[in-house]
Protein backbone atom coordinates (compact mmCIF):
# COMPACT_ATOMS: atom_id res chain seq x y z
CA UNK A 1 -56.52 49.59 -1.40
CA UNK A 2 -56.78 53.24 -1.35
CA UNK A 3 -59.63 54.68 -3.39
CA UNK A 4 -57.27 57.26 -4.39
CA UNK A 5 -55.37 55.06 -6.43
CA UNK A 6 -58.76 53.66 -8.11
CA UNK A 7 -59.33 57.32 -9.14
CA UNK A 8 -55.90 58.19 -10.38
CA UNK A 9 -56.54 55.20 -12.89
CA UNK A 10 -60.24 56.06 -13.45
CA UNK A 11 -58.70 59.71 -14.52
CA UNK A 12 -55.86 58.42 -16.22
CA UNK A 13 -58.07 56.02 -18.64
CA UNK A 14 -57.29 56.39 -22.50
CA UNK A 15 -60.52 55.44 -23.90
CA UNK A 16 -59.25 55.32 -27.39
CA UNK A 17 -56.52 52.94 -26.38
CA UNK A 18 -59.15 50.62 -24.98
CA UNK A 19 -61.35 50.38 -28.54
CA UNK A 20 -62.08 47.30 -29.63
CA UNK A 21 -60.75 45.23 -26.39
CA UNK A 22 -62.81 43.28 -23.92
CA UNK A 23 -60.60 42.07 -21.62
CA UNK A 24 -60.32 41.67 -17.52
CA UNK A 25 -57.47 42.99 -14.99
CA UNK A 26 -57.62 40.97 -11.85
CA UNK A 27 -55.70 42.37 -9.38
CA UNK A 28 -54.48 40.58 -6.60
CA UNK A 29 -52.67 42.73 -3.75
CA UNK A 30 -51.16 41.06 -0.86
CA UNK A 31 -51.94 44.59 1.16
CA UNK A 32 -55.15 45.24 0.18
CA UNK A 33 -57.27 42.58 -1.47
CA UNK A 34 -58.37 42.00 -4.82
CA UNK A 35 -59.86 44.44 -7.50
CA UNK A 36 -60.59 43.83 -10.89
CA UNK A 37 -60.97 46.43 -13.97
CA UNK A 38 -63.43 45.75 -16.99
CA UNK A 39 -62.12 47.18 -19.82
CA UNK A 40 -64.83 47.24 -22.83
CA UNK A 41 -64.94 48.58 -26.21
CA UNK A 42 -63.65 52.02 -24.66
CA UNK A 43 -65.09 51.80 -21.30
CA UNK A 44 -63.63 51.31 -18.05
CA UNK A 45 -65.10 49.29 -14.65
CA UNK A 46 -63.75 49.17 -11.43
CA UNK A 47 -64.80 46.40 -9.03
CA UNK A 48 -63.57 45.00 -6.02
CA UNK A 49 -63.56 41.20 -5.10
CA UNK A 50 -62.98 38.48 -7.51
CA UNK A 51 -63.58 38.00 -11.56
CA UNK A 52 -64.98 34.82 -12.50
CA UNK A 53 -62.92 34.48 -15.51
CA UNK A 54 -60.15 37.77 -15.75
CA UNK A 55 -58.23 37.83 -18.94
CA UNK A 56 -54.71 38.15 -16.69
CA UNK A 57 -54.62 37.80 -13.11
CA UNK A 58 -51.59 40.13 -11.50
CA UNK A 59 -50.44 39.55 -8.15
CA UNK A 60 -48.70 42.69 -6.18
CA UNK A 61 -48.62 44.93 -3.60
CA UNK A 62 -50.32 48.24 -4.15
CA UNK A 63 -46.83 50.13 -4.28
CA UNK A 64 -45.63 48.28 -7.01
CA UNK A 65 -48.93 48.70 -8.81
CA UNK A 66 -48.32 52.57 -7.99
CA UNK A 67 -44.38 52.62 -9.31
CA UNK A 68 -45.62 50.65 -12.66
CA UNK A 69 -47.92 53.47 -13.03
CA UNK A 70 -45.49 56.58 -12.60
CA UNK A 71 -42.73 54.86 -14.45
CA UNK A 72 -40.41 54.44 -11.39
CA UNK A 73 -40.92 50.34 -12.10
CA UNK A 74 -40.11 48.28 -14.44
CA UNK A 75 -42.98 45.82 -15.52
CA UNK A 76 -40.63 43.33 -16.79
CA UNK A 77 -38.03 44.02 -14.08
CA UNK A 78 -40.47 43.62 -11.24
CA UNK A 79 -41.59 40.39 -13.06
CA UNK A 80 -38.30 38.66 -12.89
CA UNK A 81 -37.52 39.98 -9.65
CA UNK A 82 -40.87 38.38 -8.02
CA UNK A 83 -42.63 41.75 -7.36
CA UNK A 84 -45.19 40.86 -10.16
CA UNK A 85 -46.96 37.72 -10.49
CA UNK A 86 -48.92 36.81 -13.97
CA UNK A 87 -50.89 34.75 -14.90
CA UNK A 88 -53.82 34.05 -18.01
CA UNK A 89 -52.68 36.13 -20.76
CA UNK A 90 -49.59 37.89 -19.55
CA UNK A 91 -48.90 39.93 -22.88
CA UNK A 92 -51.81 41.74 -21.83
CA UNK A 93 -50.59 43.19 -18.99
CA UNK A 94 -47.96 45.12 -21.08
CA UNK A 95 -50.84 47.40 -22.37
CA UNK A 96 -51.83 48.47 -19.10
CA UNK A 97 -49.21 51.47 -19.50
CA UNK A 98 -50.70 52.59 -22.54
CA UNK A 99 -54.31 51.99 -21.09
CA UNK A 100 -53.53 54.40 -18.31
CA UNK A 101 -51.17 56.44 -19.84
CA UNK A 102 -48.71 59.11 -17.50
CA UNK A 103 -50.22 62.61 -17.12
């Protein structure tokens, strides 16, 4: 995956959305591998490789992860459509947008 993409969500982290959560974002992407993101009590972690227990597992490619991101896709949309895969606690994933809100 390209680090760039990491750091637009490291930059784009709302810390005050994230209070109070302690959850894990495994992302699976059929182009580049698998990352995970820690979110703690305010804090964000980005790893690559595999979580031994993620909160929601999300399977992609890293342009659809991009277009969720900038608003050009549809979360639900690219759900139904195949684009996204879910699975653990799939209501979470619907916070990612305000976790890494648009700039």
């Amino acid at each position: 995956m390209s680090l760039s993409t990491l750091d637009k969500l490291q930059s784009r982290f709302d810390a005050q959305a994230a209070q109070g959560m302690d959850d894990v974002f495994q992302f699976h992407f059929s182009d580049a591998g698998s990352h995970y993101l820690v979110v703690k009590d305010g804090s964000l972690d980005i790893q690559e490789g595999e979580h031994d227990d993620p909160s929601v597992s999300l399977s992609m490619t890293t342009e659809t992860l991009k277009g969720l991101m900038n608003g050009e896709v549809n979360g639900m949309t690219a759900f139904m459509t195949g684009k996204l895969k879910a699975t653990g606690n799939v209501m979470l994933a619907t916070k990612l947008t305000s976790l890494f809100p648009k700039g």
